[in-house]
Protein backbone atom coordinates (compact mmCIF):
# COMPACT_ATOMS: atom_id res chain seq x y z
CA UNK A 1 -18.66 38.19 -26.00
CA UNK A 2 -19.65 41.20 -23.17
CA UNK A 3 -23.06 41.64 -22.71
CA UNK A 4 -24.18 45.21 -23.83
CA UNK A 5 -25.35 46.03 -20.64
CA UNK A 6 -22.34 44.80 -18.52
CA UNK A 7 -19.95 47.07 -20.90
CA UNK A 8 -19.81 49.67 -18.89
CA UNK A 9 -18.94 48.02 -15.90
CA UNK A 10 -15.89 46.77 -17.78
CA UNK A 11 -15.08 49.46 -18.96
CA UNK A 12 -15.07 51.00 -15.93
CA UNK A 13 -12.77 48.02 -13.86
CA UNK A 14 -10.30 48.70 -16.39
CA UNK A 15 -10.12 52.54 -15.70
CA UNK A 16 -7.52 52.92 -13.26
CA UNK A 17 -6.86 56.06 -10.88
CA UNK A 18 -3.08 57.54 -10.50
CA UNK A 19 -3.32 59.82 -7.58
CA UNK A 20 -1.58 63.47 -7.27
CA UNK A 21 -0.92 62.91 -11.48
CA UNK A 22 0.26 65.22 -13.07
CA UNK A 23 0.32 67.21 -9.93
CA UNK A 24 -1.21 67.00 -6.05
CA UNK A 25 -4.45 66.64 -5.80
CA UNK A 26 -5.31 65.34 -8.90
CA UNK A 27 -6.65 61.72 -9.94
CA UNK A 28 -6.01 61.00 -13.39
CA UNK A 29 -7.85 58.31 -15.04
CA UNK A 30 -5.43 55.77 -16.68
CA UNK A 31 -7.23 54.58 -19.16
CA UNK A 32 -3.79 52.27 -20.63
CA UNK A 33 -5.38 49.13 -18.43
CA UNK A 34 -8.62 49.55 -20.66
CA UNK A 35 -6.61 50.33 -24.20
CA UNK A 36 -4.05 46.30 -23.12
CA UNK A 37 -7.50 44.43 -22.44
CA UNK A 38 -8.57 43.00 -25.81
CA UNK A 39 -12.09 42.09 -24.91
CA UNK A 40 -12.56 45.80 -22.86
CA UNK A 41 -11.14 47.56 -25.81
CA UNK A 42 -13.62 45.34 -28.29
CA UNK A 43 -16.37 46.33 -26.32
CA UNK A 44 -15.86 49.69 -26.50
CA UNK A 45 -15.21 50.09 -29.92
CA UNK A 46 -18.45 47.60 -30.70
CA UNK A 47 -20.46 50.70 -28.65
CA UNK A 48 -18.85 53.58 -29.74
CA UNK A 49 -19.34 52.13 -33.43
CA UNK A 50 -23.13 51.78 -32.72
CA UNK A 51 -23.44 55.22 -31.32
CA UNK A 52 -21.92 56.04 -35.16
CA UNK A 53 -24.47 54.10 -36.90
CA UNK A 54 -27.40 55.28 -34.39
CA UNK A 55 -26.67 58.77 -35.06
CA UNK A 56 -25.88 58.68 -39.06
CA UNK A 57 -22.29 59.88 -39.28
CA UNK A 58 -20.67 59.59 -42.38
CA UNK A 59 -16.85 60.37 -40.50
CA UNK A 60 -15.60 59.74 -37.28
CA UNK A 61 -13.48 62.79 -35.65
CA UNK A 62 -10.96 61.68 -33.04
CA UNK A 63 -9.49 64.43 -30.77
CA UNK A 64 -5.70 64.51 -30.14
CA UNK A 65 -4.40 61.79 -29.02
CA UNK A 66 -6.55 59.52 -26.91
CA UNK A 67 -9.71 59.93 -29.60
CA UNK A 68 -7.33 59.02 -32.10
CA UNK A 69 -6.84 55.54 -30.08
CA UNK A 70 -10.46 55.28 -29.31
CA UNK A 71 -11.88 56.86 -32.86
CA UNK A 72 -9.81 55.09 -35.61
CA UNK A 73 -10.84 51.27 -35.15
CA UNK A 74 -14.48 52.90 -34.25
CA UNK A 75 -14.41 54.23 -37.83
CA UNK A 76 -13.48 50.96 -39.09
CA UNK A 77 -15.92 48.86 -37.24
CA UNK A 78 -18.86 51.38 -38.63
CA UNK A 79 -17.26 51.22 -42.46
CA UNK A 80 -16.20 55.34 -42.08
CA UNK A 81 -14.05 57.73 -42.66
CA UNK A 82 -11.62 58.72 -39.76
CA UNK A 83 -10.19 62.12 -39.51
CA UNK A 84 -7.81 63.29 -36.78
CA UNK A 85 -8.27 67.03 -34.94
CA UNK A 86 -4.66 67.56 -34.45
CA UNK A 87 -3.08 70.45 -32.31
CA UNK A 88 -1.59 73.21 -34.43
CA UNK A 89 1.62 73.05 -36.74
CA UNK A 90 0.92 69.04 -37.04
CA UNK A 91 -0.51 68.78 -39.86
CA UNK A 92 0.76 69.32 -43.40
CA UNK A 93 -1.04 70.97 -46.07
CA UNK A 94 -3.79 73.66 -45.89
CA UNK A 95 -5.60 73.52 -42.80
CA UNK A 96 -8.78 75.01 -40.96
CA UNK A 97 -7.73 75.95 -37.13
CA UNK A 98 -9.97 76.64 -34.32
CA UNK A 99 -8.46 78.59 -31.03
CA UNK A 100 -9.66 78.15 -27.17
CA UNK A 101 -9.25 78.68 -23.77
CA UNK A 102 -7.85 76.51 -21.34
CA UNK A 103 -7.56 77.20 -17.45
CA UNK A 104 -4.65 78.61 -17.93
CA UNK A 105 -3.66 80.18 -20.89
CA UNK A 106 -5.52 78.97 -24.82
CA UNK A 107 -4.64 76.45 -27.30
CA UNK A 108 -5.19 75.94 -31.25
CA UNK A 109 -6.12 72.47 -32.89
CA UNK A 110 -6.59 72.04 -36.70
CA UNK A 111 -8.12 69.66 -39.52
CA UNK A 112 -7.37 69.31 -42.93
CA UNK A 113 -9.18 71.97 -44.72
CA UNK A 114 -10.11 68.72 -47.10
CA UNK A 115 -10.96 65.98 -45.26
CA UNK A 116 -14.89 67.23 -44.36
CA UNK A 117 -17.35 68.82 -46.48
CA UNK A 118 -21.60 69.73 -46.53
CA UNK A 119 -21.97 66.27 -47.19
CA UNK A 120 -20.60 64.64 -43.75
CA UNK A 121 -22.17 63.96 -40.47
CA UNK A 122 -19.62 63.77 -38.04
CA UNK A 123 -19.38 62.06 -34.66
CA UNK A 124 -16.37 63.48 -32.63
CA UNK A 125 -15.22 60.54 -30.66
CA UNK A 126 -12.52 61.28 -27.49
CA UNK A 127 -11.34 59.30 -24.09
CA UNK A 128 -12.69 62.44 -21.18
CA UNK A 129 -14.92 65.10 -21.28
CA UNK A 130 -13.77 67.47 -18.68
CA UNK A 131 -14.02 71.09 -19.31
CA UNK A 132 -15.09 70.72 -22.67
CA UNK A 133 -12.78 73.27 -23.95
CA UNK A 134 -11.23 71.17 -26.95
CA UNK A 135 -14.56 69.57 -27.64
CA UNK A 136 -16.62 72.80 -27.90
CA UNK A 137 -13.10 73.94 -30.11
CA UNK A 138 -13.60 70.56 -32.16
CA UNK A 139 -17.46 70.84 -32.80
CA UNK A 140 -16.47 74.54 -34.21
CA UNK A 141 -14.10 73.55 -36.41
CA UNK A 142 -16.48 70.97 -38.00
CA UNK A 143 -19.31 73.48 -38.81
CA UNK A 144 -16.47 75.56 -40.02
CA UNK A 145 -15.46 73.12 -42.56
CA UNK A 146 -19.05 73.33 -43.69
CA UNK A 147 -20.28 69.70 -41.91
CA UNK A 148 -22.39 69.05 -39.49
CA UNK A 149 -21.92 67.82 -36.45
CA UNK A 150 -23.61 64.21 -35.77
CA UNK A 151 -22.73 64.39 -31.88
CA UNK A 152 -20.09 63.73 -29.12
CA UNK A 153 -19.43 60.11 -27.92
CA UNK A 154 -16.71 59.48 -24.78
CA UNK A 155 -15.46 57.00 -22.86
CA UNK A 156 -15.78 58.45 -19.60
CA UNK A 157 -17.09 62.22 -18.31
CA UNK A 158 -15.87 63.87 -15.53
CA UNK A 159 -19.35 65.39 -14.28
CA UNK A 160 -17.52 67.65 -11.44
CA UNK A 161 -15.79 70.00 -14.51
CA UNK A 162 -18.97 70.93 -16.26
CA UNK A 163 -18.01 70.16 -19.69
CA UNK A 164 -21.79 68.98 -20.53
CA UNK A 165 -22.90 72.34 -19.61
CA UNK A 166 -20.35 74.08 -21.67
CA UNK A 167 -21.48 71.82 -24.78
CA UNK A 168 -25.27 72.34 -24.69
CA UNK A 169 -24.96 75.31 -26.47
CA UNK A 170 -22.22 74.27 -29.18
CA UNK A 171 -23.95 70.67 -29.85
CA UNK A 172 -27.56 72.13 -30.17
CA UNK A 173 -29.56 69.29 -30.39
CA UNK A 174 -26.81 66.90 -31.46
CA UNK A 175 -26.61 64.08 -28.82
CA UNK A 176 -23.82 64.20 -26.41
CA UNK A 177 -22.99 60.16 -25.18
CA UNK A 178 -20.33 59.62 -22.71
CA UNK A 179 -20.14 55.67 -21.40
CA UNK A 180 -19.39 56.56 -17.59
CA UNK A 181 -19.87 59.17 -15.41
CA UNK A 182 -17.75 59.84 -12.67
């Protein structure tokens, strides 16, 4: 079994970096290696699932698609609920949708109207916080649905985009935990 402390170190080995993808002068952070590793994926869900105990959530939010990866055996390691932010038109049924801003142009994601209520605590659970557009979106929608928000937990943030900045606001004094920073 990995060593608490030596998770993030890893973690991080199994990250790998695709240069000029999906276009020059970007390096995208594969995180594929990480997801085919059984004991690196383990790990991560064992620490994600203690950030969901540690902070009292009740559900686990994953963000399309990567949270849903990272989110849904989180949820069942800490014995909760999982409930997938989808982008709009995916989901069937009444729904509660939440529009943003991206660099260049917006984008709509949506929950069933349902699935949270006052009574959850919710930990939003996704693979990169960049921007923070779809996280800051996500956190909306909960308190929308009438839940509050437990915190933010990723893999890996990209420090260089600002994304914690744009979330101080939105979280409030829910805890923001991100594994690495790059």
């Amino acid at each position: 079994m990995t060593e608490l402390t030596d998770v993030p170190a890893l973690l991080l080995s199994r990250i790998r970096d695709v240069a000029d993808y999906p276009e020059p002068g970007v390096m995208f952070k594969d995180i594929t290696p990480l997801l085919a590793d059984p004991e690196a994926f383990s790990a991560l869900s064992d620490v994600l699932a203690g950030i969901a105990r540690s902070t009292g959530a009740t559900k686990i939010v994953g963000l399309e698609a990567r949270g849903f990866i990272l989110g849904a055996p989180v949820a069942v390691r800490a014995g909760l609920g999982f409930i997938p932010v989808r982008k709009a038109g995916k989901l069937p049924g009444a729904t509660l949708s939440q529009a943003y801003d991206l660099e260049y142009g917006s984008a709509e994601i949506e929950v069933h109207a349902e699935d949270l209520t006052a009574d959850d605590r919710v930990l939003v659970i996704d693979d990169v916080l960049a921007t923070g557009g779809t996280a800051e979106a996500s956190v909306q929608l909960i308190r929308r649905a009438g839940a509050e928000v437990a915190g933010l937990a990723v893999l890996m943030e990209l420090t260089f985009l600002g994304g914690r900045q744009r979330l101080e606001t939105a979280l409030g004094a829910a805890p923001l935990e991100a594994l690495i920073a790059v």
